[in-house]
C-alpha atoms as a PDB file:
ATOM      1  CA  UNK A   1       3.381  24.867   7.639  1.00  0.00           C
ATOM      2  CA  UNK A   2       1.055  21.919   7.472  1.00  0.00           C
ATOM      3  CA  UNK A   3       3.243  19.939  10.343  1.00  0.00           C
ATOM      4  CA  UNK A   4       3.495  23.076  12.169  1.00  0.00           C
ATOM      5  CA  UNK A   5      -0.281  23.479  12.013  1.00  0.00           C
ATOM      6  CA  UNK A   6      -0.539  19.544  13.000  1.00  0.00           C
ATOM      7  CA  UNK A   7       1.862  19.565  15.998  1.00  0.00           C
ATOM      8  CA  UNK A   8      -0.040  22.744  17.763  1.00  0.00           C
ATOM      9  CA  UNK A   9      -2.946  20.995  17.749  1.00  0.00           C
ATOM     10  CA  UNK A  10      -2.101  18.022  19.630  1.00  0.00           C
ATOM     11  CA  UNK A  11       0.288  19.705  21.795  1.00  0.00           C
ATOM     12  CA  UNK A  12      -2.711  22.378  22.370  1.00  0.00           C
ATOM     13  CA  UNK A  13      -4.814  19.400  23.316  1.00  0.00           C
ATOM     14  CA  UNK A  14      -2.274  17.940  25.439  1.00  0.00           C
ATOM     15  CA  UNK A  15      -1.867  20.971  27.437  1.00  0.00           C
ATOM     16  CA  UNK A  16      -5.861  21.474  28.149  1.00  0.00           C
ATOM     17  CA  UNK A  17      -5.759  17.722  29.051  1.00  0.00           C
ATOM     18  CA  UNK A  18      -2.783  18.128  31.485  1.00  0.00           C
ATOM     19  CA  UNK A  19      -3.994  21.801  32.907  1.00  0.00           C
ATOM     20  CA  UNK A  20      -7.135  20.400  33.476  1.00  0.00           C
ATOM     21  CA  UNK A  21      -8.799  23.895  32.407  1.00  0.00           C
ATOM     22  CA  UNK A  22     -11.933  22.696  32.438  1.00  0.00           C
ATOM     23  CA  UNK A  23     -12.535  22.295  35.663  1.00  0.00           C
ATOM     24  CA  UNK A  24     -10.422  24.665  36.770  1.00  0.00           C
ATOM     25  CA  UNK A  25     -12.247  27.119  34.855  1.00  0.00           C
ATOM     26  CA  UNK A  26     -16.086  25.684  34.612  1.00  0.00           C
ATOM     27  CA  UNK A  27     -17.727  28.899  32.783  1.00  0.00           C
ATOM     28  CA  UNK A  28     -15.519  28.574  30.012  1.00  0.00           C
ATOM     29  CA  UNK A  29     -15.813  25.038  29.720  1.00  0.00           C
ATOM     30  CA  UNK A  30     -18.387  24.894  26.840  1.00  0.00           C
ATOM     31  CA  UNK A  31     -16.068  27.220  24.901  1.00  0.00           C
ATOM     32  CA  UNK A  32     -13.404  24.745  25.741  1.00  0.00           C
ATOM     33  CA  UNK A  33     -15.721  22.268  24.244  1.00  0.00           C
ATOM     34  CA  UNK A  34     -16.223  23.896  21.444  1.00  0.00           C
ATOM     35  CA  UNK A  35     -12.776  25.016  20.083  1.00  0.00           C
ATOM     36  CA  UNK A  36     -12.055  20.826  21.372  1.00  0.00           C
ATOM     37  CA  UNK A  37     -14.613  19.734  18.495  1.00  0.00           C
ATOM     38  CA  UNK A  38     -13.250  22.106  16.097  1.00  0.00           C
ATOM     39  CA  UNK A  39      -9.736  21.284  16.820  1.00  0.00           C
ATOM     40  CA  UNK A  40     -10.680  17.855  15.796  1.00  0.00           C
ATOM     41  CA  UNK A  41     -11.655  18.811  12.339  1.00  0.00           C
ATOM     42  CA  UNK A  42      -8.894  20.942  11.816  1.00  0.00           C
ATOM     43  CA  UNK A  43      -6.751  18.013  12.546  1.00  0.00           C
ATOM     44  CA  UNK A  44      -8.944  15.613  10.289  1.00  0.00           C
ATOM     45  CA  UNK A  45      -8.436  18.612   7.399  1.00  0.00           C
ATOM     46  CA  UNK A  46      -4.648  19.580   8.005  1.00  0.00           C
ATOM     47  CA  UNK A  47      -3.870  15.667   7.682  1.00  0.00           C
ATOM     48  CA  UNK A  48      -5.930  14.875   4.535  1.00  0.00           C
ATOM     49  CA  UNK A  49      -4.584  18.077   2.966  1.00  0.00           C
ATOM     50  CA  UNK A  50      -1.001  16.917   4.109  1.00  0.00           C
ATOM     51  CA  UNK A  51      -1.355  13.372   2.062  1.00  0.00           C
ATOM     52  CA  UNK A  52      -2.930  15.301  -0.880  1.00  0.00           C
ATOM     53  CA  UNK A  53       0.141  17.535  -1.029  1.00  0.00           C
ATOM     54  CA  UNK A  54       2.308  14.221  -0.341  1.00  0.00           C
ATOM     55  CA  UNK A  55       0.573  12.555  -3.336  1.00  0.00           C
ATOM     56  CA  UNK A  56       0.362  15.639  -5.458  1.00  0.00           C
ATOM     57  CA  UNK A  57       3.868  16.212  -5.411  1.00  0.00           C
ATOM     58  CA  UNK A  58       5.124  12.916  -5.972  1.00  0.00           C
ATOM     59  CA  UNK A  59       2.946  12.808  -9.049  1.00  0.00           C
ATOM     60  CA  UNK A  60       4.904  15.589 -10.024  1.00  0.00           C
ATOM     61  CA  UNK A  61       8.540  14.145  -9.601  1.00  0.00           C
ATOM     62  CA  UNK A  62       7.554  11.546 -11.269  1.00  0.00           C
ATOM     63  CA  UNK A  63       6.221  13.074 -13.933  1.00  0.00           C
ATOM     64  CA  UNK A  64       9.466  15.602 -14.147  1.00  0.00           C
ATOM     65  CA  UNK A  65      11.799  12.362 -14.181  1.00  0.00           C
ATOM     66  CA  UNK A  66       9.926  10.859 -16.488  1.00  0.00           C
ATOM     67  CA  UNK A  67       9.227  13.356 -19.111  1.00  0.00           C
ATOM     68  CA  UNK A  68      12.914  13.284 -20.556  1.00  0.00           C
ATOM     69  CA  UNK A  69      12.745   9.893 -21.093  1.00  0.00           C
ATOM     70  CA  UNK A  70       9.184  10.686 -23.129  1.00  0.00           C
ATOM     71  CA  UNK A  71      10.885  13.335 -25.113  1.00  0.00           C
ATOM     72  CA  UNK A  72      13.536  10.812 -26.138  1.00  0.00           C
ATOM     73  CA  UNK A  73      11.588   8.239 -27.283  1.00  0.00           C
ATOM     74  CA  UNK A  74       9.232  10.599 -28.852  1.00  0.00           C
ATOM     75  CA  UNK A  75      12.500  12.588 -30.782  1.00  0.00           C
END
């Protein structure tokens, strides 16, 4: 969902950048401004979130491949 989220951003940016909706359409250009600078941190958040997940889950694997060999030693 995160990649998903990730992709329709740029391709959402891409597509105001190539439509050129701006100045096609000058009276909604500050909202096109606006949801521009939020896009941004949406980005920012959906990639930092991404690598937390990333790093959060191999934490776990190697916490699941390494807890039999804990158990062992501990047994």
């Amino acid at each position: 969902m995160l990649m998903t989220s990730i992709t329709t951003i740029v391709i959402g940016q891409d597509l105001i950048n190539y439509f050129e909706l701006e100045s096609k359409y000058p009276k909604l250009a500050t909202y096109i401004h606006f949801q521009l600078k939020l896009r941004k941190y949406y980005l920012m958040f959906y990639i930092a979130y991404f690598y937390l997940m990333f790093l959060i889950l191999i934490c776990v694997n190697i916490f699941m491949f390494s807890i039999d060999f804990i158990f062992y030693l501990w047994i």
